[in-house]
Protein backbone atom coordinates (compact mmCIF):
# COMPACT_ATOMS: atom_id res chain seq x y z
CA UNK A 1 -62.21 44.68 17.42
CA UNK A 2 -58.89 45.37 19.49
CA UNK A 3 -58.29 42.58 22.13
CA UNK A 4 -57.41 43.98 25.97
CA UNK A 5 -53.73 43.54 26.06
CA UNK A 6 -53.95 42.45 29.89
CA UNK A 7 -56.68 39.61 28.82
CA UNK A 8 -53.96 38.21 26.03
CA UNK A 9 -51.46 38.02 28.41
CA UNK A 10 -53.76 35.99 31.23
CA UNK A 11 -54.84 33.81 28.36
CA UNK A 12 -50.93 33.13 27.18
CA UNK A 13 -49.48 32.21 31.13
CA UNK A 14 -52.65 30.10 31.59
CA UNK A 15 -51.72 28.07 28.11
CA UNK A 16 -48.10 28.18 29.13
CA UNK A 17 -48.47 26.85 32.98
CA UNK A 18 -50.53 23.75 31.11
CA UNK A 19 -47.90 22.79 28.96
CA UNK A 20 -45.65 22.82 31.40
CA UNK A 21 -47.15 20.96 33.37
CA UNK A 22 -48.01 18.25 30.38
CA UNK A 23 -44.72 18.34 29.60
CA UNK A 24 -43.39 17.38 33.37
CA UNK A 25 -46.38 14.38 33.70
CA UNK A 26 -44.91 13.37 30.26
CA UNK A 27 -40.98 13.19 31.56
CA UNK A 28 -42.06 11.34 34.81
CA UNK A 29 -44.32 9.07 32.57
CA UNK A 30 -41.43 8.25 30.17
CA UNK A 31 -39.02 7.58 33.24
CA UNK A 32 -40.91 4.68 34.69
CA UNK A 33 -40.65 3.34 31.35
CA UNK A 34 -36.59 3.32 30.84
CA UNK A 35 -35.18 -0.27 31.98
CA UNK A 36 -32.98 -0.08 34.95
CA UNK A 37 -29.29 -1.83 34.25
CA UNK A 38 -27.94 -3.85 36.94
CA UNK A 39 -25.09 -2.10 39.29
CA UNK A 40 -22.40 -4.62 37.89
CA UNK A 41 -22.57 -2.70 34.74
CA UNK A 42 -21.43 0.90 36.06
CA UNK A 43 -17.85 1.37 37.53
CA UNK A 44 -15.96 4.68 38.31
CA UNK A 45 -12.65 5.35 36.78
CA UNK A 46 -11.43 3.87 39.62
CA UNK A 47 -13.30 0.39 39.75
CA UNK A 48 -13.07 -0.11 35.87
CA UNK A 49 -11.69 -3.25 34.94
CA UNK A 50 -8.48 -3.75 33.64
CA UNK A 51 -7.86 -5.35 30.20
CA UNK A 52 -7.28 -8.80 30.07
CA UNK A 53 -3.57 -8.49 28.76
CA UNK A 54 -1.01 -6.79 30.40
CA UNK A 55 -0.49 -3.68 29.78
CA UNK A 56 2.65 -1.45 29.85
CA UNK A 57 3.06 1.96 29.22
CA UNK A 58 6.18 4.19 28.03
CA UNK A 59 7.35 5.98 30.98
CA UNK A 60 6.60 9.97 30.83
CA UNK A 61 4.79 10.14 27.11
CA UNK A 62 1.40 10.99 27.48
CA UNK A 63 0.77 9.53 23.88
CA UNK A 64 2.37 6.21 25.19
CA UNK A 65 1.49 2.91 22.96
CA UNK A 66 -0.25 -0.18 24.67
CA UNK A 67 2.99 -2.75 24.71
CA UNK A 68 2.16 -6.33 25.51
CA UNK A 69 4.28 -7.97 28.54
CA UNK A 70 6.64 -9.86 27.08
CA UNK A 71 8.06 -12.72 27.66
CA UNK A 72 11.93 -12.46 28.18
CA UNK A 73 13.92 -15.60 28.26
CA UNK A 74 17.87 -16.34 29.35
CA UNK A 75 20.20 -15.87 26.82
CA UNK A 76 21.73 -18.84 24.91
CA UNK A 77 25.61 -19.36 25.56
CA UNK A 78 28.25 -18.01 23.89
CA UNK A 79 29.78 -20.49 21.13
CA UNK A 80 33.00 -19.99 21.89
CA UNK A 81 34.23 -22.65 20.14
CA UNK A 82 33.12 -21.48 16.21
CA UNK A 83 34.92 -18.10 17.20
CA UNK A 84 38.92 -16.94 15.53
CA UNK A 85 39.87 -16.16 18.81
CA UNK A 86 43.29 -15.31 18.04
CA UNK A 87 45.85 -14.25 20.61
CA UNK A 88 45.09 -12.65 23.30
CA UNK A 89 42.00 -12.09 22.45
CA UNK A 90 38.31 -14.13 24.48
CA UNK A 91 35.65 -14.89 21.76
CA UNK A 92 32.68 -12.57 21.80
CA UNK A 93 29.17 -12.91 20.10
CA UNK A 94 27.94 -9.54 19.65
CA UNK A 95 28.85 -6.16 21.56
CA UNK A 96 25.75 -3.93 21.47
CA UNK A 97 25.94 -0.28 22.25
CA UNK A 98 23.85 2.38 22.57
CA UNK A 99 23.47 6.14 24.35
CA UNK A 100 20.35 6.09 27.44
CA UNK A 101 20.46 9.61 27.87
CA UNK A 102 23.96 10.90 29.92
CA UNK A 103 25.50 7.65 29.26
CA UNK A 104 27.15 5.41 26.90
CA UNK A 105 26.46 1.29 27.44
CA UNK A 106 27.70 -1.56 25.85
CA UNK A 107 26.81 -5.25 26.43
CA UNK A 108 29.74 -7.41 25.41
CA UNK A 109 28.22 -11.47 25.16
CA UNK A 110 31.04 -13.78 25.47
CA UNK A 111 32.09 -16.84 26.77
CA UNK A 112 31.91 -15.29 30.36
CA UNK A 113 28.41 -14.10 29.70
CA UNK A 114 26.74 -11.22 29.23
CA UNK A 115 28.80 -7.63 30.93
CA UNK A 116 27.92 -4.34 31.10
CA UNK A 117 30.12 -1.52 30.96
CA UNK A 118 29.53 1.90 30.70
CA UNK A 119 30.55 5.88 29.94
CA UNK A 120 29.49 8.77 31.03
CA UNK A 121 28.81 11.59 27.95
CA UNK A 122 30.00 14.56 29.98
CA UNK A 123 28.43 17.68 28.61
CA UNK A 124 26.96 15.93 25.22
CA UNK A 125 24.13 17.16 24.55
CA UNK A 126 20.88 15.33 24.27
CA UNK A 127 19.85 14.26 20.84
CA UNK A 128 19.42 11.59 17.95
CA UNK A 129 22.38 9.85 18.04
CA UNK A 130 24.14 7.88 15.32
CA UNK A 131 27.55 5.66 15.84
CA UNK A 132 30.25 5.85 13.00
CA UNK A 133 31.35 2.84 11.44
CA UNK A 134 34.09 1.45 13.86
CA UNK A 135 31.89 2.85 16.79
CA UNK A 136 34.77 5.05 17.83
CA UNK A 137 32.58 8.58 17.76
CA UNK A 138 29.03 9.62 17.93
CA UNK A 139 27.02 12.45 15.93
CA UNK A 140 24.31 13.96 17.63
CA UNK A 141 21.50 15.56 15.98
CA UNK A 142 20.01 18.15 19.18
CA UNK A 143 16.36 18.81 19.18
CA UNK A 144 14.14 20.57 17.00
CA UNK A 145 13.30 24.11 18.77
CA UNK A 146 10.50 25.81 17.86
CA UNK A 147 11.62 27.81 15.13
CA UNK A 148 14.41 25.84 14.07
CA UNK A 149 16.52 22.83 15.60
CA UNK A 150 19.80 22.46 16.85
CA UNK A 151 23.28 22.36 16.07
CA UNK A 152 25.29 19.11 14.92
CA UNK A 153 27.77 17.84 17.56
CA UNK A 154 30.31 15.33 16.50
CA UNK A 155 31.71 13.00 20.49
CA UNK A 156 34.94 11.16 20.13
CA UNK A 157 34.55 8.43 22.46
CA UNK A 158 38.49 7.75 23.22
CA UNK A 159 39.53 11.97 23.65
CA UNK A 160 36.19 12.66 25.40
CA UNK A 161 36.28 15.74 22.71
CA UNK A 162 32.70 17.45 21.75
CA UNK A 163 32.66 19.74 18.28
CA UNK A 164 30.28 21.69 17.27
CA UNK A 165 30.30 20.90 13.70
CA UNK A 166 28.11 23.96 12.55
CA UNK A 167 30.38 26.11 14.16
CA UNK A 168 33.60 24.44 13.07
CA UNK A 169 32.85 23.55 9.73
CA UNK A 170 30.33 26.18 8.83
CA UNK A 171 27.09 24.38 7.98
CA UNK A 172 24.71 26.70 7.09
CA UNK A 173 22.27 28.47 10.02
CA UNK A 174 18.60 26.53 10.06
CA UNK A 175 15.63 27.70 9.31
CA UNK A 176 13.12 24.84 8.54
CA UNK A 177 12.11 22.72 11.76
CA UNK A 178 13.74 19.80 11.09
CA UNK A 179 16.79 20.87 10.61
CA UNK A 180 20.05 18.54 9.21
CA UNK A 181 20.10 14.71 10.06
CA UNK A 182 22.04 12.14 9.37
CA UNK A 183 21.64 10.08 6.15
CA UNK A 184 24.26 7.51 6.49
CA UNK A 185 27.99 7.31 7.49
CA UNK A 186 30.67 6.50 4.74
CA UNK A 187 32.45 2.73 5.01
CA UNK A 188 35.83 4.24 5.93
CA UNK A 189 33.89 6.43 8.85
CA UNK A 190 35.24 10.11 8.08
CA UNK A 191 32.42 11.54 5.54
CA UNK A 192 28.64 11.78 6.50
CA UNK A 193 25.70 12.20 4.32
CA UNK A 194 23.27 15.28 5.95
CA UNK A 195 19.89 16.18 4.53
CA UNK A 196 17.41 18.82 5.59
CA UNK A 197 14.24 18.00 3.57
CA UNK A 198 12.23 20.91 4.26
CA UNK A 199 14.98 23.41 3.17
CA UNK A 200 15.76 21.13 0.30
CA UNK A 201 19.38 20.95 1.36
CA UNK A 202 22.02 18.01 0.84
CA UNK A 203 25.67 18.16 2.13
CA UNK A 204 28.56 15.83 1.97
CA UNK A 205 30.45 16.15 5.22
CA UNK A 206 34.31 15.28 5.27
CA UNK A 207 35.09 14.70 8.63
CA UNK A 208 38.92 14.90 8.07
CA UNK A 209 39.44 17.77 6.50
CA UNK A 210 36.81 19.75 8.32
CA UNK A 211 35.44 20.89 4.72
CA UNK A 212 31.49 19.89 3.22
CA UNK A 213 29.90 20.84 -0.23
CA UNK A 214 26.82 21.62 -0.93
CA UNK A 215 25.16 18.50 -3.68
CA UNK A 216 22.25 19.60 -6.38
CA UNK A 217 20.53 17.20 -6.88
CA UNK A 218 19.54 18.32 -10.56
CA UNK A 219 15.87 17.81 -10.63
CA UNK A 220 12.87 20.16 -11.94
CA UNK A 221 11.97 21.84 -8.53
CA UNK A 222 9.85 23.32 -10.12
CA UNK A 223 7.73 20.74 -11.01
CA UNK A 224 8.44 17.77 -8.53
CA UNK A 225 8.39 17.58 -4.71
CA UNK A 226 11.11 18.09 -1.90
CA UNK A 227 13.53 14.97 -2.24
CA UNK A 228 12.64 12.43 0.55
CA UNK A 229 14.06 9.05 1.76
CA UNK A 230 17.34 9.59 1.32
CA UNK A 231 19.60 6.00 1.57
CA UNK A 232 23.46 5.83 1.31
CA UNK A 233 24.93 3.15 -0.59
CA UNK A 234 26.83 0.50 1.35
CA UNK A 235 30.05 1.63 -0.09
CA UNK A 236 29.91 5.46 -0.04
CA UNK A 237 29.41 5.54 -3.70
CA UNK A 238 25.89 7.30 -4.14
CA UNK A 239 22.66 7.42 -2.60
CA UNK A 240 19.20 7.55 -3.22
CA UNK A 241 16.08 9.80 -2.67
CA UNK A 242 12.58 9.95 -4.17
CA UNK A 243 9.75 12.59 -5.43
CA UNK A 244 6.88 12.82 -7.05
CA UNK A 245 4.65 15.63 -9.13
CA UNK A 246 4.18 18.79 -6.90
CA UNK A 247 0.67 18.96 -8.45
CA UNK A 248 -0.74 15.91 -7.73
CA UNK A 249 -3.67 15.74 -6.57
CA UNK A 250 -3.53 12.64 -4.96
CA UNK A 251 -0.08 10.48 -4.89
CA UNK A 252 -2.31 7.53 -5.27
CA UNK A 253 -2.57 8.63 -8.92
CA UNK A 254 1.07 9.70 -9.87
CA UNK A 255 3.91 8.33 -10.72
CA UNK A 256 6.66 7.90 -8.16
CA UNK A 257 10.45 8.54 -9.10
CA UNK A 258 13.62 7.13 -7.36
CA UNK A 259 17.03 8.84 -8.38
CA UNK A 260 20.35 8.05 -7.99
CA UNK A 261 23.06 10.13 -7.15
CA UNK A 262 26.72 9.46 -7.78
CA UNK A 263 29.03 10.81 -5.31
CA UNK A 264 32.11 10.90 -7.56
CA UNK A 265 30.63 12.58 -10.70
CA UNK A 266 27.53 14.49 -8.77
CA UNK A 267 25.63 13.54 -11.01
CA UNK A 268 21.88 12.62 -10.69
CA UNK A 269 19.99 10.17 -13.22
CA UNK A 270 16.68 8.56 -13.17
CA UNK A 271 16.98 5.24 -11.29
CA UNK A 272 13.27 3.72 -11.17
CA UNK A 273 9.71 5.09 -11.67
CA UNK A 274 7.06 3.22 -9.84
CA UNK A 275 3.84 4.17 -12.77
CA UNK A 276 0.30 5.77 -11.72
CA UNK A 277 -1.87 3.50 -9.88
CA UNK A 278 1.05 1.21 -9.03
CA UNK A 279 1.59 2.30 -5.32
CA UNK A 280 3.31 5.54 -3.47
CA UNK A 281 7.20 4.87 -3.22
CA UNK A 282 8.13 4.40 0.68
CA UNK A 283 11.32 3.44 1.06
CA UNK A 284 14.54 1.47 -0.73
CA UNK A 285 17.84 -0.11 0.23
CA UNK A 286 20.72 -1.05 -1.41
CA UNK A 287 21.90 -4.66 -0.87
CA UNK A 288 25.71 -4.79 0.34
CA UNK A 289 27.61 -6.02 -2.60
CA UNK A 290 25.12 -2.98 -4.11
CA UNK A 291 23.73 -5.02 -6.88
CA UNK A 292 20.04 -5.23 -5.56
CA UNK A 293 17.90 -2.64 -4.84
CA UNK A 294 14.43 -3.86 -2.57
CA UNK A 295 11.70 -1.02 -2.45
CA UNK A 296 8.47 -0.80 -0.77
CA UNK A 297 5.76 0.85 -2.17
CA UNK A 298 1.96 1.88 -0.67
CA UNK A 299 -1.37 0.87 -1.87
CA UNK A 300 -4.57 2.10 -1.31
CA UNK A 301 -5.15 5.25 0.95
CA UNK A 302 -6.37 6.11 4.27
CA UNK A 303 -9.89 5.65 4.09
CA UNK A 304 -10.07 2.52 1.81
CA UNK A 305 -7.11 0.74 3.85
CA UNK A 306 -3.52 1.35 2.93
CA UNK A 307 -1.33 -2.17 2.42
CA UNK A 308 2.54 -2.98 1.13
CA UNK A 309 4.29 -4.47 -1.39
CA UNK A 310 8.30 -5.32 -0.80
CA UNK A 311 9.96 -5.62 -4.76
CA UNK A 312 13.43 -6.83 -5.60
CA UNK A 313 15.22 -5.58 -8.83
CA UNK A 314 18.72 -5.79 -10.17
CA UNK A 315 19.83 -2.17 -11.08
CA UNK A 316 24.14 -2.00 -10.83
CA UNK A 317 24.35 -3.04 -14.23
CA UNK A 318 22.74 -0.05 -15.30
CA UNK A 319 25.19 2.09 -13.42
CA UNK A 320 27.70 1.73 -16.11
CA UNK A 321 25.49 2.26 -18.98
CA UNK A 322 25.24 5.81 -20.62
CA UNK A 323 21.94 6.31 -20.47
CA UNK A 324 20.42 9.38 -19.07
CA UNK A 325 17.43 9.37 -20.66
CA UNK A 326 15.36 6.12 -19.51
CA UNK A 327 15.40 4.98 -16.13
CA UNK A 328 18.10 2.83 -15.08
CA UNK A 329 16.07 -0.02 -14.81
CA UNK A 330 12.63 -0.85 -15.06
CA UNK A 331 9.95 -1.67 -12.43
CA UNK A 332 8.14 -4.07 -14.25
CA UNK A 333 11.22 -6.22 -13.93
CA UNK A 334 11.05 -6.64 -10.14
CA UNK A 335 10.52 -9.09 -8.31
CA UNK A 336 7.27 -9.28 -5.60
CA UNK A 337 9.01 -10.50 -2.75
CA UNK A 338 5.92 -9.58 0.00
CA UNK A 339 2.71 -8.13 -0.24
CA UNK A 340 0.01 -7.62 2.50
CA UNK A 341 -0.53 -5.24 5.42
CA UNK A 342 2.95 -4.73 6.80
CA UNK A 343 2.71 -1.38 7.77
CA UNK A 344 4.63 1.39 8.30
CA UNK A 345 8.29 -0.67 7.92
CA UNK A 346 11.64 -0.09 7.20
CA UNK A 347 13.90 -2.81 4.93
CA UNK A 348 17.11 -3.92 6.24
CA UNK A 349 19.89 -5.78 4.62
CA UNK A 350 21.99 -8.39 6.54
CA UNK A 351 25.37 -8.27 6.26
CA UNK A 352 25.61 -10.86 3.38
CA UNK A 353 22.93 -9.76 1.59
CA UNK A 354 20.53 -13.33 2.11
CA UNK A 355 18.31 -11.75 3.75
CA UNK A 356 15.97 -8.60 4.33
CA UNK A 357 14.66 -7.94 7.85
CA UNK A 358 11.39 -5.71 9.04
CA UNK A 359 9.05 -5.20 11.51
CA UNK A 360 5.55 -6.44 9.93
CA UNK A 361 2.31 -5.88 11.88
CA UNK A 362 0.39 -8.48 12.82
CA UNK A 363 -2.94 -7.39 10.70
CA UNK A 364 -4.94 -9.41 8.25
CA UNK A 365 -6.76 -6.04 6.79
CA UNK A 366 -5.64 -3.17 5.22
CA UNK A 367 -5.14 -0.30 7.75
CA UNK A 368 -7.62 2.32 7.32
CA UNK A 369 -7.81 5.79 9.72
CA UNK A 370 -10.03 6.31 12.43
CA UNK A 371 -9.96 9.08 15.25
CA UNK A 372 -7.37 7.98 18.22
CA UNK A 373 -6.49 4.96 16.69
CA UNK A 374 -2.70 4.03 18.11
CA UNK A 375 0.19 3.21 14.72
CA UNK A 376 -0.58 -1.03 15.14
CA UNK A 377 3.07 -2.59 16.63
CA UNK A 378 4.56 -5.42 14.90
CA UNK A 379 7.54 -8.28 14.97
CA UNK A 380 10.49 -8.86 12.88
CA UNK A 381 10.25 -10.53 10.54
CA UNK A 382 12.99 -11.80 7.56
CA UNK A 383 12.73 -12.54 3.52
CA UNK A 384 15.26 -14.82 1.96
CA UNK A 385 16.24 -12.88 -1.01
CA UNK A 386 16.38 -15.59 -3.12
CA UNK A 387 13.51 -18.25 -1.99
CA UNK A 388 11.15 -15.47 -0.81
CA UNK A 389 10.57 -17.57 1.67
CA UNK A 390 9.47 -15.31 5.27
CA UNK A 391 10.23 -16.59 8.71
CA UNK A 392 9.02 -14.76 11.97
CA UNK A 393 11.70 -14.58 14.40
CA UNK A 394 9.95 -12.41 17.13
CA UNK A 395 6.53 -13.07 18.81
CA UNK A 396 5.86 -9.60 20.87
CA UNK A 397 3.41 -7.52 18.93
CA UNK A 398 5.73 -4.66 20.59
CA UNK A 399 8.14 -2.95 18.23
CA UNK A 400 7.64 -0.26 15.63
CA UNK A 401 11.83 0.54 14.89
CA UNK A 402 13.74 -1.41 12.68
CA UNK A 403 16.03 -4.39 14.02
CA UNK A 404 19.54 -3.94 13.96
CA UNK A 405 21.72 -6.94 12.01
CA UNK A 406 25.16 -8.14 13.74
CA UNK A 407 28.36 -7.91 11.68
CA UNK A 408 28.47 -11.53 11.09
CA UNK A 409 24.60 -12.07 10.65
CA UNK A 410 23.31 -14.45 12.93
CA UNK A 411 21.44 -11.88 15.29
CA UNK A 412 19.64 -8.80 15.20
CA UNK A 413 18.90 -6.41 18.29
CA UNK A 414 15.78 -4.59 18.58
CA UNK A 415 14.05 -1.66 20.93
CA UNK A 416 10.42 -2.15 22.15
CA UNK A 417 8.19 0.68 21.59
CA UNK A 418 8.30 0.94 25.66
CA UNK A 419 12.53 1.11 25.53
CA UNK A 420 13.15 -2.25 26.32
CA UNK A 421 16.43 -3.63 24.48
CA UNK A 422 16.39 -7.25 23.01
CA UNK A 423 18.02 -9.48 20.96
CA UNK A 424 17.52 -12.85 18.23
CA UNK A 425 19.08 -15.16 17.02
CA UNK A 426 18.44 -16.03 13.43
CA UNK A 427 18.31 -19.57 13.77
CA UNK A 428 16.05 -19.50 17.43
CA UNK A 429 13.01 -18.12 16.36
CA UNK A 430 10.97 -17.00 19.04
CA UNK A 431 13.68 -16.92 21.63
CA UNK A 432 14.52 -13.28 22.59
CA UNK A 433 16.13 -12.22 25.38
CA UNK A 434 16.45 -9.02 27.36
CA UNK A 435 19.78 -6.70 26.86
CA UNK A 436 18.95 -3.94 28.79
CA UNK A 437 15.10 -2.43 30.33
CA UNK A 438 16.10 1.38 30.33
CA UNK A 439 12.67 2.25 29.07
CA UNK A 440 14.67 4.74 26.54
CA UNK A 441 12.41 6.89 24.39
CA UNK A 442 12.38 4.61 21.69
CA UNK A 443 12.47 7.66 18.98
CA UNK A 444 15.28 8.72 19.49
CA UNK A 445 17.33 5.41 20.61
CA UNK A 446 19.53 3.97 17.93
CA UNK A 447 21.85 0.42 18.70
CA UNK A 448 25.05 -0.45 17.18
CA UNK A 449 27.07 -3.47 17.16
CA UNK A 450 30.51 -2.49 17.59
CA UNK A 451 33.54 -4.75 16.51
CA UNK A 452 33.33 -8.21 18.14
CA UNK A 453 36.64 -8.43 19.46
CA UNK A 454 37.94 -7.71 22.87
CA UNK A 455 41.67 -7.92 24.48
CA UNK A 456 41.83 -10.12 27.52
């Protein structure tokens, strides 16, 4: 029998207006149920409490890091006294300088205190900047564009006169993002090492004659990664990169390769290989009298926590042997100098080569990723290369660059991950004081100690 359409439809809105209505008596029913939360617990963005540290946050970066207050104190006099003051000449402690954006400053510490000077960059372009050796000239890597970044420029601080290196010398047009950068300046200040990782190019820059040459780095591109990390030796003689198997899955799994590369012969031999399951190679230095090498290698990955391992080997020896195919030395004959979760860190030599200095996070676990989750800051800390033995020499869970060492050792300057330039001494732990509160983009700011000596 065929049902009246119009009867099926009265039938379907009379079961529809009932379940509505069941469904309305059931939402009011539930809501007299849900517990109501006192008033204290519900603020506006505007009443929400603050946190119970103080907070600071870098000027103008919307990804800005929380950065404890910290607690400056007055520097520590000058001792005079212990300095070769020679004639005409006023003992000074350390002269720090750096580049805060159109100028140059320098704080000179000496027996009159702490004074400020500085000079204005005319027309230099904004950029990484790196000081030579004798702090007489800057090179400034210019931003990255989109495409492709900027030129070179090379500043001499006494004529006031701005190159254009690319132009002048002829480096090669860009075209990866990152363009060239600075790997390290020669001892005698008139040859630069410049790397462009992404393009896979390495140059040796002679300053002097206003010639560079292009460096192959003789390894199978075909089967191993871009060269990264690249580190000058102390004395100009070499330097050092790293790679790994281009099909890897995972570089938790593969081997890890360090090469050396000898300026004077250009040629490129197999310095250390870090074996599968041993750690991802991060970074290495070369001690000053360059017969050390420290290297820091990764455990672990993202998800199961990452920690660090800081290894000290003796490799010059092996320099002089003809061997090309072994590794110059091997990495079971390091030496664990630190292990734990130091994070992402740099190692720094002092001067004499006693000690190693780096910025180690103040974290008991191994770092794993989560969404939003700020790099952690750390403190510098420094290794006696022979002891082991670690001392903490900063207390401001604030910095995230590495600490610059003073020609003669005894202090090391530092930027905040807010800007903020300090200093330590190595013997004061825990006594910083304040150089300079710029608020510099800490990225991009590098410090120098200059010579020590001033005329009257």
């Amino acid at each position: 029998m065929i049902q009246n359409p119009r009867n099926t439809l009265t039938s379907h809105r009379s079961i529809g207006l009932f379940a509505s209505i069941c469904i309305i008596g059931l939402g009011l029913l539930c809501a007299s149920c849900q517990p109501v939360l006192p008033k204290a617990e519900f603020h506006s963005p505007e009443e929400k409490q603050p946190r119970k540290e103080s907070l600071q946050e870098r000027p103008g970066n919307a990804g800005a890091l929380p950065v404890p207050e910290i607690s400056w104190g007055e520097p520590p006099l000058c001792p005079g006294e212990e300095q070769d003051q020679g004639q005409n000449q006023q003992a000074v402690c350390a002269r720090l300088r750096y580049r805060a954006d159109a100028e140059l400053r320098e704080l000179i510490w000496s027996e009159a205190g702490i004074v400020r000077d500085t000079q204005a960059l005319t027309d230099v372009p904004p950029g990484v900047t790196s000081f030579s050796p004798d702090g007489s000239r800057l090179v400034i890597q210019t931003p990255r564009g989109h495409t492709a970044g900027g030129p070179i420029y090379l500043y001499d601080l006494g004529t006031e006169q701005l190159v254009n290196l690319n132009e002048q010398v002829g480096l090669p047009v860009y075209t990866g993002v990152s363009a060239l950068r600075v790997a390290g300046w020669h001892p005698d200040g008139q040859q630069l090492l410049l790397v462009n990782e992404d393009d896979e190019l390495t140059f040796w820059l002679d300053l002097e004659s206003g010639r560079y040459r292009p460096l192959a780095l003789d390894i199978d591109v075909g089967q191993l990664a871009p060269p990264r990390r690249f580190a000058l030796a102390p004395d100009g003689s070499g330097f050092t990169f790293d790679s790994y198997n281009r099909d890897a899955t995972t570089r938790d799994t593969e081997a890890a390769y360090l090469y050396w590369y000898d300026l004077a012969t250009d040629a490129t031999r197999l310095l250390l290989t870090v074996p599968s399951g041993q750690g991802q190679l991060a970074e290495s230095a070369i001690s000053p009298d360059g017969e050390q090498l420290a290297y820091l290698v990764h455990r672990g990955g993202r998800a199961q926590g990452r920690s660090e391992e800081v290894h000290l080997i003796e490799f010059n020896q092996g320099l002089t042997e003809d061997r090309t195919d072994t590794a110059i030395v091997d990495s079971a004959d390091s030496r664990l100098l630190l292990a734990g979760n130091l994070g992402p860190t740099r190692l720094v030599w002092s001067p004499d080569g006693e000690y190693i200095a780096l910025i180690r996070r103040d974290m008991d676990e191994p770092l794993r990723a989560a969404r939003n989750q700020p790099p952690p800051l750390g403190d510098i800390w420094i290794i006696d290369t022979i002891s082991g033995e670690t001392t903490q020499l900063t207390f401001t869970q604030a910095l995230e660059q590495p600490p610059v060492w003073s020609a003669d050792g005894r202090y090391l300057a530092f930027v905040t991950a807010d800007g903020q330039i300090g200093m330590v001494a190595v013997d004061a732990p825990g006594k910083i004081w304040q150089l300079d509160d710029t608020s510099l983009s800490p990225e991009i700011a590098q410090i120098a100690f200059a010579p020590s000596s001033i005329a009257k």
